[in-house]
N, C-alpha and C. Protein backbone atom coordinates (compact mmCIF):
# COMPACT_ATOMS: atom_id res chain seq x y z
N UNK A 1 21.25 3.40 -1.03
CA UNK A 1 20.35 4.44 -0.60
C UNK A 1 20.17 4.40 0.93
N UNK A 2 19.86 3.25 1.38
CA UNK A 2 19.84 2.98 2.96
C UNK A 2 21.25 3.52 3.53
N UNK A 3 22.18 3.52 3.10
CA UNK A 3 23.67 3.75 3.73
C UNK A 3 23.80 5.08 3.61
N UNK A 4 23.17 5.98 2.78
CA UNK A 4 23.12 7.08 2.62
C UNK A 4 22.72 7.56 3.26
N UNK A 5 21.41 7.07 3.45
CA UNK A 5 20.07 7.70 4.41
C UNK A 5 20.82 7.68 5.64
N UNK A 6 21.48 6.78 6.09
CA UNK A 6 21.98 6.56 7.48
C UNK A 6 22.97 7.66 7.89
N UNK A 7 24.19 7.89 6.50
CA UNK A 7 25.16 8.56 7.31
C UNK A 7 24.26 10.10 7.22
N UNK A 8 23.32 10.55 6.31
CA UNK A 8 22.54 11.43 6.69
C UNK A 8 21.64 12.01 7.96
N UNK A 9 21.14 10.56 8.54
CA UNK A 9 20.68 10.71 9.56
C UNK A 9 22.05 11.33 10.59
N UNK A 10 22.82 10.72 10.75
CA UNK A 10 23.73 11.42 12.20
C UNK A 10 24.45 12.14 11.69
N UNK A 11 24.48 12.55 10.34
CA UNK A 11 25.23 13.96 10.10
C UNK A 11 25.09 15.00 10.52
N UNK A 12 25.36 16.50 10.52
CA UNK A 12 25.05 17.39 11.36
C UNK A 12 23.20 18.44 10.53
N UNK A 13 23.59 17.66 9.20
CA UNK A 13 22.34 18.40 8.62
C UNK A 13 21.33 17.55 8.82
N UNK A 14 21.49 16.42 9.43
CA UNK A 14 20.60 15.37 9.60
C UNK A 14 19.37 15.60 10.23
N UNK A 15 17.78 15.34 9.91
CA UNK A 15 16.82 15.62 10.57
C UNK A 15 16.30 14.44 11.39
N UNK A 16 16.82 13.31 11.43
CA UNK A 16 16.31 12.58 12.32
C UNK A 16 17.84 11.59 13.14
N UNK A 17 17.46 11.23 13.76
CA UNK A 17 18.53 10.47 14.69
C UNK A 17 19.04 9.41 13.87
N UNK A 18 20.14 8.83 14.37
CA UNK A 18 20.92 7.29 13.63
C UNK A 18 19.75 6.04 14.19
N UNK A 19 19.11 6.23 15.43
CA UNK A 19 18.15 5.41 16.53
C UNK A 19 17.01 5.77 15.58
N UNK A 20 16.39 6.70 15.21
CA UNK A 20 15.11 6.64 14.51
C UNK A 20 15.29 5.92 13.40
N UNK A 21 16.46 6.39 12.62
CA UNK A 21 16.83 6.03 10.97
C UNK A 21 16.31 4.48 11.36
N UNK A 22 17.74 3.95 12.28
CA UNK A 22 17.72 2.41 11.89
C UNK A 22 16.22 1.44 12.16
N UNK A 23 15.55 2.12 12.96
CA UNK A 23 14.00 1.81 13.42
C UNK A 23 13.86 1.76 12.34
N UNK A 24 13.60 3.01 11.56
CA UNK A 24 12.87 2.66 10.43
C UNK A 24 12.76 2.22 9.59
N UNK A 25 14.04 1.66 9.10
CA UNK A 25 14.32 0.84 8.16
C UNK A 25 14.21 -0.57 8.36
N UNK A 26 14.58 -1.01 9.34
CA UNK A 26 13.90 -2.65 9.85
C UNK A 26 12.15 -2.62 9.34
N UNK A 27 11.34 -1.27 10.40
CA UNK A 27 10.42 -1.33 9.87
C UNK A 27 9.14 -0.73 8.91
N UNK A 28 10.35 -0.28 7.90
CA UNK A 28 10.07 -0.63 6.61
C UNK A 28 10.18 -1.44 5.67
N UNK A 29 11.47 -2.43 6.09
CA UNK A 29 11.82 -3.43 5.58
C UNK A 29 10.86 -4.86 5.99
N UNK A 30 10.23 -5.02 7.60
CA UNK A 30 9.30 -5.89 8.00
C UNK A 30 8.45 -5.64 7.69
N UNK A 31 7.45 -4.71 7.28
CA UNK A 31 6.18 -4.42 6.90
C UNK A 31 6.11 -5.06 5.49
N UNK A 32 7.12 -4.38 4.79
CA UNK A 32 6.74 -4.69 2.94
C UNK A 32 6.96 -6.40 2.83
N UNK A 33 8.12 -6.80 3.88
CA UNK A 33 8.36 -8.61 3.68
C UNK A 33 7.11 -9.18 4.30
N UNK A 34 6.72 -8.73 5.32
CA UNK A 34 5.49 -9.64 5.40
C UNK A 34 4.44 -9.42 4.51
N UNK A 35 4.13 -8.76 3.89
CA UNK A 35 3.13 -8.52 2.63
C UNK A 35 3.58 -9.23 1.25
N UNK A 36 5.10 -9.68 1.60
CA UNK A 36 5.15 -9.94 0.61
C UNK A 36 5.07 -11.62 0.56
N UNK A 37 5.44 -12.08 1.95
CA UNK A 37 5.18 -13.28 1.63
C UNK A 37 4.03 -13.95 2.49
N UNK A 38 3.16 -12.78 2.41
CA UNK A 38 1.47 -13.24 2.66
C UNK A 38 1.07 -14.20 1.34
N UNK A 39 1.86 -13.73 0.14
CA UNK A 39 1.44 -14.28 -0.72
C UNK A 39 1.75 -15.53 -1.06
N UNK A 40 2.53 -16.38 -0.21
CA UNK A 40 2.19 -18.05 -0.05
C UNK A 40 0.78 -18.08 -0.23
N UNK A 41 0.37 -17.52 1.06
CA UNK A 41 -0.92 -18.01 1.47
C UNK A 41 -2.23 -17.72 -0.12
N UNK A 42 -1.97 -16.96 -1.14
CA UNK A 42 -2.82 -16.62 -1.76
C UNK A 42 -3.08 -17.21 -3.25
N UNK A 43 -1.56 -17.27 -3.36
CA UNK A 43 -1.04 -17.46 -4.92
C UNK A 43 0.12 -18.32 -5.34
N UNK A 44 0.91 -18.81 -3.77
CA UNK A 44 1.85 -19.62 -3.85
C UNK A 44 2.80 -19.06 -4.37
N UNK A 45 3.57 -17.95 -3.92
CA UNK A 45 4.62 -17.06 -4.47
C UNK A 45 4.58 -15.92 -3.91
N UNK A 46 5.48 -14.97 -3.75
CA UNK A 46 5.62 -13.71 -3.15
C UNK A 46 4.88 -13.02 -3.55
N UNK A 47 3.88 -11.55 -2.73
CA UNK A 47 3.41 -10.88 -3.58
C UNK A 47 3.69 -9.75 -4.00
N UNK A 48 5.03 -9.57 -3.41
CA UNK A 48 5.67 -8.62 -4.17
C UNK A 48 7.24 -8.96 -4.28
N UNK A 49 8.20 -8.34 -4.99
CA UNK A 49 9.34 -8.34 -5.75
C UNK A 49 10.61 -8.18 -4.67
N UNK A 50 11.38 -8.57 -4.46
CA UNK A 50 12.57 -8.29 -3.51
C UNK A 50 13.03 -7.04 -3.18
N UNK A 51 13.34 -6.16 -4.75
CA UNK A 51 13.34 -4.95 -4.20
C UNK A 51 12.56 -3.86 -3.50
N UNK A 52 11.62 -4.59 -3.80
CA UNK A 52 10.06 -3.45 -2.84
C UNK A 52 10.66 -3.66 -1.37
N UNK A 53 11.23 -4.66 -0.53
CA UNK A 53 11.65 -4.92 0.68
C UNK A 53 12.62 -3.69 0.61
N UNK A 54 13.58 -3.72 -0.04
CA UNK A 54 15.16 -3.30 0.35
C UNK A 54 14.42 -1.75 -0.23
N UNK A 55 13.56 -1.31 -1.05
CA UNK A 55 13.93 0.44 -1.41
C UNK A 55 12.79 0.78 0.12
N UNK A 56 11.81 -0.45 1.12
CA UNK A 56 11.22 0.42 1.94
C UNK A 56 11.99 0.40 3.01
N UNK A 57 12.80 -0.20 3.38
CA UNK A 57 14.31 -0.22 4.34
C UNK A 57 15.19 1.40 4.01
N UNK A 58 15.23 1.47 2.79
CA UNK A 58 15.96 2.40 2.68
C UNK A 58 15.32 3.57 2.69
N UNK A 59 14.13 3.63 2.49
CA UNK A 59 13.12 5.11 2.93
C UNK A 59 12.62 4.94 4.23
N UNK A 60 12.86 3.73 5.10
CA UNK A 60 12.66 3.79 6.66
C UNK A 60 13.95 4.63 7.28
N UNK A 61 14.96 3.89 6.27
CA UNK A 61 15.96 5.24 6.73
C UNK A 61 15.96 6.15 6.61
N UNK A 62 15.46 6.95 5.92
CA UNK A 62 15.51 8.21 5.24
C UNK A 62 14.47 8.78 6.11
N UNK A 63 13.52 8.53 6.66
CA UNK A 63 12.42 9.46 7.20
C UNK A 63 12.18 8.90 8.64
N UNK A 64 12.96 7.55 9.20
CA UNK A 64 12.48 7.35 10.26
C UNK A 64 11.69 6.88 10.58
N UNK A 65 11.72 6.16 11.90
CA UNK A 65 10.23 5.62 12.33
C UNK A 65 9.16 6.06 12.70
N UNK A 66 9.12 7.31 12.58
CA UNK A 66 7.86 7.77 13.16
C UNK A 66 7.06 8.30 11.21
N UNK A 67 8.05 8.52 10.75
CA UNK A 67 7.31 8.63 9.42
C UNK A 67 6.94 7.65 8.02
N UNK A 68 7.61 6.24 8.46
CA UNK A 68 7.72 5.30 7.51
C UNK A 68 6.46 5.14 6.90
N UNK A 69 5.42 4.71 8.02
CA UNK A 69 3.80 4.35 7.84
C UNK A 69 3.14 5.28 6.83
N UNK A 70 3.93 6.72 7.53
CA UNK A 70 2.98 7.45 6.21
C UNK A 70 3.58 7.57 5.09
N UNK A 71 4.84 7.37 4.80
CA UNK A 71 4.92 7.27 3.42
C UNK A 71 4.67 5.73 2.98
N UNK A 72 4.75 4.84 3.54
CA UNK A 72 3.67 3.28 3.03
C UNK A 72 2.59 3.60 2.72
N UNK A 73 1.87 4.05 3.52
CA UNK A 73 0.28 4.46 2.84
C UNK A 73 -0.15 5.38 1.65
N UNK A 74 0.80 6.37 1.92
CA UNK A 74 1.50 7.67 0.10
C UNK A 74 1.57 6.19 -0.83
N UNK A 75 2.48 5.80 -0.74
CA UNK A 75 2.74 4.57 -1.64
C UNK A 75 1.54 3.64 -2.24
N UNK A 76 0.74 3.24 -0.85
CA UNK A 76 -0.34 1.87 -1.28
C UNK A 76 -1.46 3.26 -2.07
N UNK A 77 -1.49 4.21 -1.75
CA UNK A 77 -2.49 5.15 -2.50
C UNK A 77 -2.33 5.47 -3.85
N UNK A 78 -0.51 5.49 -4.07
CA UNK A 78 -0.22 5.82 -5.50
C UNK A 78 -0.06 4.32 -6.11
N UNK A 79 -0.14 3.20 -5.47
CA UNK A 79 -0.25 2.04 -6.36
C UNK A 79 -1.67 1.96 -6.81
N UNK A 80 -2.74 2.23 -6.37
CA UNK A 80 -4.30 2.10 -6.35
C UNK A 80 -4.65 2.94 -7.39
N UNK A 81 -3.84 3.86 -7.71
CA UNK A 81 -4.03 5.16 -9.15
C UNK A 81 -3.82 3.99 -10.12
N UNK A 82 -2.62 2.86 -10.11
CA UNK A 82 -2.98 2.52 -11.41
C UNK A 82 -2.97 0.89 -10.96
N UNK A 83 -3.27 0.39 -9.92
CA UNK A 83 -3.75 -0.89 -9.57
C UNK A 83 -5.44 -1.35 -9.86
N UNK A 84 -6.16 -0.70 -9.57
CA UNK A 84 -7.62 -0.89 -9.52
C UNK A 84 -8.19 -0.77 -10.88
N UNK A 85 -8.00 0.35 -11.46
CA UNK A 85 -7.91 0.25 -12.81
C UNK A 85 -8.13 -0.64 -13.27
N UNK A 86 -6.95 -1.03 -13.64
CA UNK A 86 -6.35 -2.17 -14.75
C UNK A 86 -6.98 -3.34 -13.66
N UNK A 87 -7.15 -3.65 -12.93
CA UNK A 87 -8.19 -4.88 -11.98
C UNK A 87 -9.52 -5.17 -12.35
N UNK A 88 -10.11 -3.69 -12.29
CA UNK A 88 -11.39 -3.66 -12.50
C UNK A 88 -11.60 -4.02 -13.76
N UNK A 89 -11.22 -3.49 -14.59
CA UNK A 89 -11.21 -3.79 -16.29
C UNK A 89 -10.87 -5.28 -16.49
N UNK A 90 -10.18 -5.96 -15.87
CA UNK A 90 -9.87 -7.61 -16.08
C UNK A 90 -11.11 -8.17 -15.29
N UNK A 91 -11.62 -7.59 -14.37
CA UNK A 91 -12.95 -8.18 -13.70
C UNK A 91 -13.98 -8.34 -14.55
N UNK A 92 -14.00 -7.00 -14.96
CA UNK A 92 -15.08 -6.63 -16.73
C UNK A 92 -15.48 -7.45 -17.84
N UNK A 93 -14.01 -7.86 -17.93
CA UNK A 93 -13.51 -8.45 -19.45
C UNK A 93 -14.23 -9.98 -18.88
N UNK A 94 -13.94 -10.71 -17.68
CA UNK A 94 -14.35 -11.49 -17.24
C UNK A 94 -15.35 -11.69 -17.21
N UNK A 95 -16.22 -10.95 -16.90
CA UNK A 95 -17.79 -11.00 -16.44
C UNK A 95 -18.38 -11.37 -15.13
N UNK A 96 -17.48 -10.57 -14.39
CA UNK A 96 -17.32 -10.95 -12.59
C UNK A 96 -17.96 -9.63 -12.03
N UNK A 97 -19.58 -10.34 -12.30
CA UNK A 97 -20.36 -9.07 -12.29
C UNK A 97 -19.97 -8.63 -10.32
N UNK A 98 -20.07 -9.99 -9.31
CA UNK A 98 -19.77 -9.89 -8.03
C UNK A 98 -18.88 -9.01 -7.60
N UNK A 99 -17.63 -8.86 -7.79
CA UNK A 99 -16.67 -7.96 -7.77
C UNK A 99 -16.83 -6.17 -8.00
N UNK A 100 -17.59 -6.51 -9.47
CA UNK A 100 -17.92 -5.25 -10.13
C UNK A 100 -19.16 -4.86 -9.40
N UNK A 101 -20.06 -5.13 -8.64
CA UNK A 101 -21.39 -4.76 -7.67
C UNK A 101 -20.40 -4.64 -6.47
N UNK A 102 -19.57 -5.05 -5.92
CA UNK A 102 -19.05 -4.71 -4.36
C UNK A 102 -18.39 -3.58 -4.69
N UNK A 103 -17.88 -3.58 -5.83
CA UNK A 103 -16.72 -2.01 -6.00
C UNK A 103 -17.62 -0.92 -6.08
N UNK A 104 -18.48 -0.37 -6.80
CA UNK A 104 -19.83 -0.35 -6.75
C UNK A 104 -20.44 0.41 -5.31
N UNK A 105 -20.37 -0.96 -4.36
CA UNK A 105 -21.18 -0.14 -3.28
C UNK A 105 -19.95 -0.14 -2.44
N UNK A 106 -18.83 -0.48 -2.20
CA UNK A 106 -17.77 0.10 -1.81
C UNK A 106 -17.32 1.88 -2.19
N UNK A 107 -17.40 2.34 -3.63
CA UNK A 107 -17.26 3.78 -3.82
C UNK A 107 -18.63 4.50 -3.48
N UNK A 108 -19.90 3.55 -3.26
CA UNK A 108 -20.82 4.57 -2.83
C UNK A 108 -20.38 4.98 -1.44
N UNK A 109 -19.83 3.95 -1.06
CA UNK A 109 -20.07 4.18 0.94
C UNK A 109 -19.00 5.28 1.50
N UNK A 110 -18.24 5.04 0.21
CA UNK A 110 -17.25 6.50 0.69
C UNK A 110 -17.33 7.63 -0.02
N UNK A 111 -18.37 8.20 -0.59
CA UNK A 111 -18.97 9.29 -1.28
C UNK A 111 -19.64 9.74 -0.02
N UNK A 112 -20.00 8.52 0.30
CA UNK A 112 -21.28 8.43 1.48
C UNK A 112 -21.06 9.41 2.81
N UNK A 113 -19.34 8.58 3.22
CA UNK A 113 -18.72 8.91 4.48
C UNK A 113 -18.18 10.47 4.36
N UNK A 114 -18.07 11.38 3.27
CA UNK A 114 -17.85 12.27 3.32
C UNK A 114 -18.94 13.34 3.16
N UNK A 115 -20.09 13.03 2.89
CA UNK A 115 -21.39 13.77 3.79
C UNK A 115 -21.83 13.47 4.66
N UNK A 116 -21.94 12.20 5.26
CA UNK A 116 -21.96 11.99 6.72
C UNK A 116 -20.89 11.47 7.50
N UNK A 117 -20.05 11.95 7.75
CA UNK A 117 -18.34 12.13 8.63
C UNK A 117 -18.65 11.14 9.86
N UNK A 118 -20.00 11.27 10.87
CA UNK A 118 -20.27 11.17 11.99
C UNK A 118 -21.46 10.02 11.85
N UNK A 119 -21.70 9.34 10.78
CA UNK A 119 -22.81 8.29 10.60
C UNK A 119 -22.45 7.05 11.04
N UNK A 120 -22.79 6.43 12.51
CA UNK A 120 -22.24 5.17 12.49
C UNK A 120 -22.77 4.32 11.40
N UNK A 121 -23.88 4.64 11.06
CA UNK A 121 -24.59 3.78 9.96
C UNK A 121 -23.85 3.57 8.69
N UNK A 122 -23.35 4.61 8.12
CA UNK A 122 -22.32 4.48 7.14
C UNK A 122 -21.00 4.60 7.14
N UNK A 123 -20.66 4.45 8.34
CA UNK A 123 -19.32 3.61 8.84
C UNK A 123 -19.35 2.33 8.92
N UNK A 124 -20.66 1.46 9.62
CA UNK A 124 -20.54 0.23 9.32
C UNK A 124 -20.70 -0.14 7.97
N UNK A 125 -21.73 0.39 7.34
CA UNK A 125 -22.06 0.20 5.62
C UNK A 125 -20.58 0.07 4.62
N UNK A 126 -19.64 1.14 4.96
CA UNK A 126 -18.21 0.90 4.62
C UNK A 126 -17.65 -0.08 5.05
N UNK A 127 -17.29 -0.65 6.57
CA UNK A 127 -16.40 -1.67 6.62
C UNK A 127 -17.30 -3.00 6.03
N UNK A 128 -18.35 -3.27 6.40
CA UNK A 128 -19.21 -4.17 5.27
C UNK A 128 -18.94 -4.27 3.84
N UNK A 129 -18.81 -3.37 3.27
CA UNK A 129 -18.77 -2.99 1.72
C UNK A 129 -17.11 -3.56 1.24
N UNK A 130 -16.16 -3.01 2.36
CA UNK A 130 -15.04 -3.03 1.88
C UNK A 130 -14.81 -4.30 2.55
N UNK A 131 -15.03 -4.98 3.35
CA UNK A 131 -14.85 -6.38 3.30
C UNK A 131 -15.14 -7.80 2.56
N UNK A 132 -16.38 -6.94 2.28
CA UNK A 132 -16.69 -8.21 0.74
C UNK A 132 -16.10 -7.69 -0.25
N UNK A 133 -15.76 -6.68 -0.51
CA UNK A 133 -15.01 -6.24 -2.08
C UNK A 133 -13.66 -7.20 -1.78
N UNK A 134 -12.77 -6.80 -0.33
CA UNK A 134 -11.57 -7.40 -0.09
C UNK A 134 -11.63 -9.25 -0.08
N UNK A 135 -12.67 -9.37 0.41
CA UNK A 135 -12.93 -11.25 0.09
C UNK A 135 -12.78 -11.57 -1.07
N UNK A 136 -13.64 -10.76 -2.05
CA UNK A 136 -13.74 -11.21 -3.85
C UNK A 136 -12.63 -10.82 -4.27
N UNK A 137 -11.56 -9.66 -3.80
CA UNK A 137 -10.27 -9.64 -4.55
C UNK A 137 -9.40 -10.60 -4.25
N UNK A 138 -9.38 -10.88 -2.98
CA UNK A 138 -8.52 -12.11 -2.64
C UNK A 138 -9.12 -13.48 -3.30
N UNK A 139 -10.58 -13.63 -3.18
CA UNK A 139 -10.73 -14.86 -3.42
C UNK A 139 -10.38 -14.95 -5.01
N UNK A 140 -10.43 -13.74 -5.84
CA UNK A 140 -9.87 -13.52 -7.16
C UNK A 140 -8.22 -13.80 -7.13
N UNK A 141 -7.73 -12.97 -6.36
CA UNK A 141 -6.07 -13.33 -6.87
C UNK A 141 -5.55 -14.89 -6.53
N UNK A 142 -6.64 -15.44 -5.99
CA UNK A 142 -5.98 -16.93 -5.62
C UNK A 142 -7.05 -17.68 -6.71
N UNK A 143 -7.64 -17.36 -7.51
CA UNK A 143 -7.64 -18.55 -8.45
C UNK A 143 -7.34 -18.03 -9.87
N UNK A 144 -6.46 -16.67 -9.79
CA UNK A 144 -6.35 -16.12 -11.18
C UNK A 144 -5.19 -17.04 -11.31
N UNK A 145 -4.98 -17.24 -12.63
CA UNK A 145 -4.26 -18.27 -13.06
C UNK A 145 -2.72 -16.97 -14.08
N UNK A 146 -3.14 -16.19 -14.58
CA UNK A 146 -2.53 -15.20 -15.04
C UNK A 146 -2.10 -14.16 -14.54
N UNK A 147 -1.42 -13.93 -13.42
CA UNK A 147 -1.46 -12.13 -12.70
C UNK A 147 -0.87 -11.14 -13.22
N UNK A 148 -1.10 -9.97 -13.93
CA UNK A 148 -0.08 -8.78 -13.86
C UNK A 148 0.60 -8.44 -13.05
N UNK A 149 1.85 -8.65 -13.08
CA UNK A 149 2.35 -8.42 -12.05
C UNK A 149 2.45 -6.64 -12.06
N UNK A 150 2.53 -5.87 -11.49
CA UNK A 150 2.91 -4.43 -11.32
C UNK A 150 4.06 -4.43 -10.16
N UNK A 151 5.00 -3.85 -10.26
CA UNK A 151 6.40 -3.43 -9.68
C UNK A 151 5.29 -2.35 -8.44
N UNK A 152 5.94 -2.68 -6.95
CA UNK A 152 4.93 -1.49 -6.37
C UNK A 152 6.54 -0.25 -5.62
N UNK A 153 8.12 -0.87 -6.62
CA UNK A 153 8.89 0.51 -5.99
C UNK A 153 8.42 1.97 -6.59
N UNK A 154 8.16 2.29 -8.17
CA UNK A 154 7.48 3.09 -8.34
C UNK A 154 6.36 4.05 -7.18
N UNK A 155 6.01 2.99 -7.05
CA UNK A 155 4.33 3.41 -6.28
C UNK A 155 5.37 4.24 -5.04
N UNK A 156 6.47 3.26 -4.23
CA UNK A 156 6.95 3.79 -3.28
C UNK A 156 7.68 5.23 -3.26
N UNK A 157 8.14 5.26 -4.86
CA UNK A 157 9.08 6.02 -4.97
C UNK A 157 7.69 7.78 -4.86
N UNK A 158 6.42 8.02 -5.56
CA UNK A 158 5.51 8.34 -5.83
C UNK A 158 5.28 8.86 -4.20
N UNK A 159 4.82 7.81 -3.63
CA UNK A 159 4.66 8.14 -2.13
C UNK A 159 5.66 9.08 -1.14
N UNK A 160 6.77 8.65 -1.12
CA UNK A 160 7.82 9.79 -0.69
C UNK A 160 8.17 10.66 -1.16
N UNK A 161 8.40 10.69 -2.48
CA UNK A 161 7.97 12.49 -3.23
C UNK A 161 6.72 13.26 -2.60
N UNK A 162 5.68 12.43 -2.64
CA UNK A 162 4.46 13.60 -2.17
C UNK A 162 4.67 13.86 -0.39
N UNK A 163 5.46 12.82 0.16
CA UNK A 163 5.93 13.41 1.47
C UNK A 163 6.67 14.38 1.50
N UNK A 164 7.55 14.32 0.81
CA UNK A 164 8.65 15.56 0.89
C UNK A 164 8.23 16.59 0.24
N UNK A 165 7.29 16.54 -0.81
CA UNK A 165 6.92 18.00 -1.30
C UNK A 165 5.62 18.48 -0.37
N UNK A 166 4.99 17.42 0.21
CA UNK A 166 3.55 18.30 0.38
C UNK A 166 3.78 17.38 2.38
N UNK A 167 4.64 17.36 2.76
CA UNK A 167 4.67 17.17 4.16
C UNK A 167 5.39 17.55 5.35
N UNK A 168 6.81 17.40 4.64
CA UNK A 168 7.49 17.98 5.46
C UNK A 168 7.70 19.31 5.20
């Protein structure tokens, strides 16, 4: 797919350069590897799958560096459709009421931020909110002893469809 993307890029129907392509594929390929082996630090193992590296290399090619980021973020949005979910419900089952109170006032604060756009007050109230939710998930995935794993190329694949239909 990356080799594709490439001779696409400097072909004549090509929309981005061979210089953007290859940008982007390094960094799409450096972004998803360091996330993936953040997860030494968490769980003692990668936290994500080998091919999640090589299919975001090959959609760095495909869209370039100036567009990689936003289809990563398309992606981490369509993993969260069915990541949190299935999280929250294992938090539940647990009885990790902590988690389940930060998520809680984490979705209030962004109900929040979209009637008041311009509130520093509930701008800080959000990064507050979403930093203790993000402490208790981490401090969760490092002593879960069981993880689901979820595949996140899907998610990627999800993310660059909604670029190409609803972006470019």
């Amino acid at each position: 797919m990356a080799v594709a993307s490439l001779i696409y890029a400097i072909s004549a129907g090509g929309l981005i350069g061979l210089k953007d392509s290859l940008i982007g594929a390094v960094l799409g390929f450096l972004i998803i590897e360091i996330i993936a082996r953040l997860g030494y630090l968490f769980k003692k193992g990668r936290a994500m799958g080998e091919a999640d590296s090589y299919v975001a290399c090959a959609l760095g090619a495909a869209v370039g560096y100036h567009d990689i980021l936003l289809v990563l973020l398309y992606s981490l949005a369509a993993s969260m459709i069915f990541i949190l979910p299935r999280f929250f419900y294992n938090r539940y089952k647990e009885n990790d009421a902590l988690t389940i109170f930060y998520s809680s006032l984490f979705f209030m604060s962004i109900a929040l931020s979209f009637y008041f756009p311009s509130s520093y007050w509930v701008l800080a109230f959000l990064a507050l909110t979403g930093g203790l939710l993000a402490f208790t998930i981490i401090k969760n995935i490092k002593d879960a002893v069981n993880l689901n794993y979820l595949p996140f190329v899907p998610a990627l694949s999800a993310g660059f469809l909604y670029y190409i239909f609803f972006v470019l």
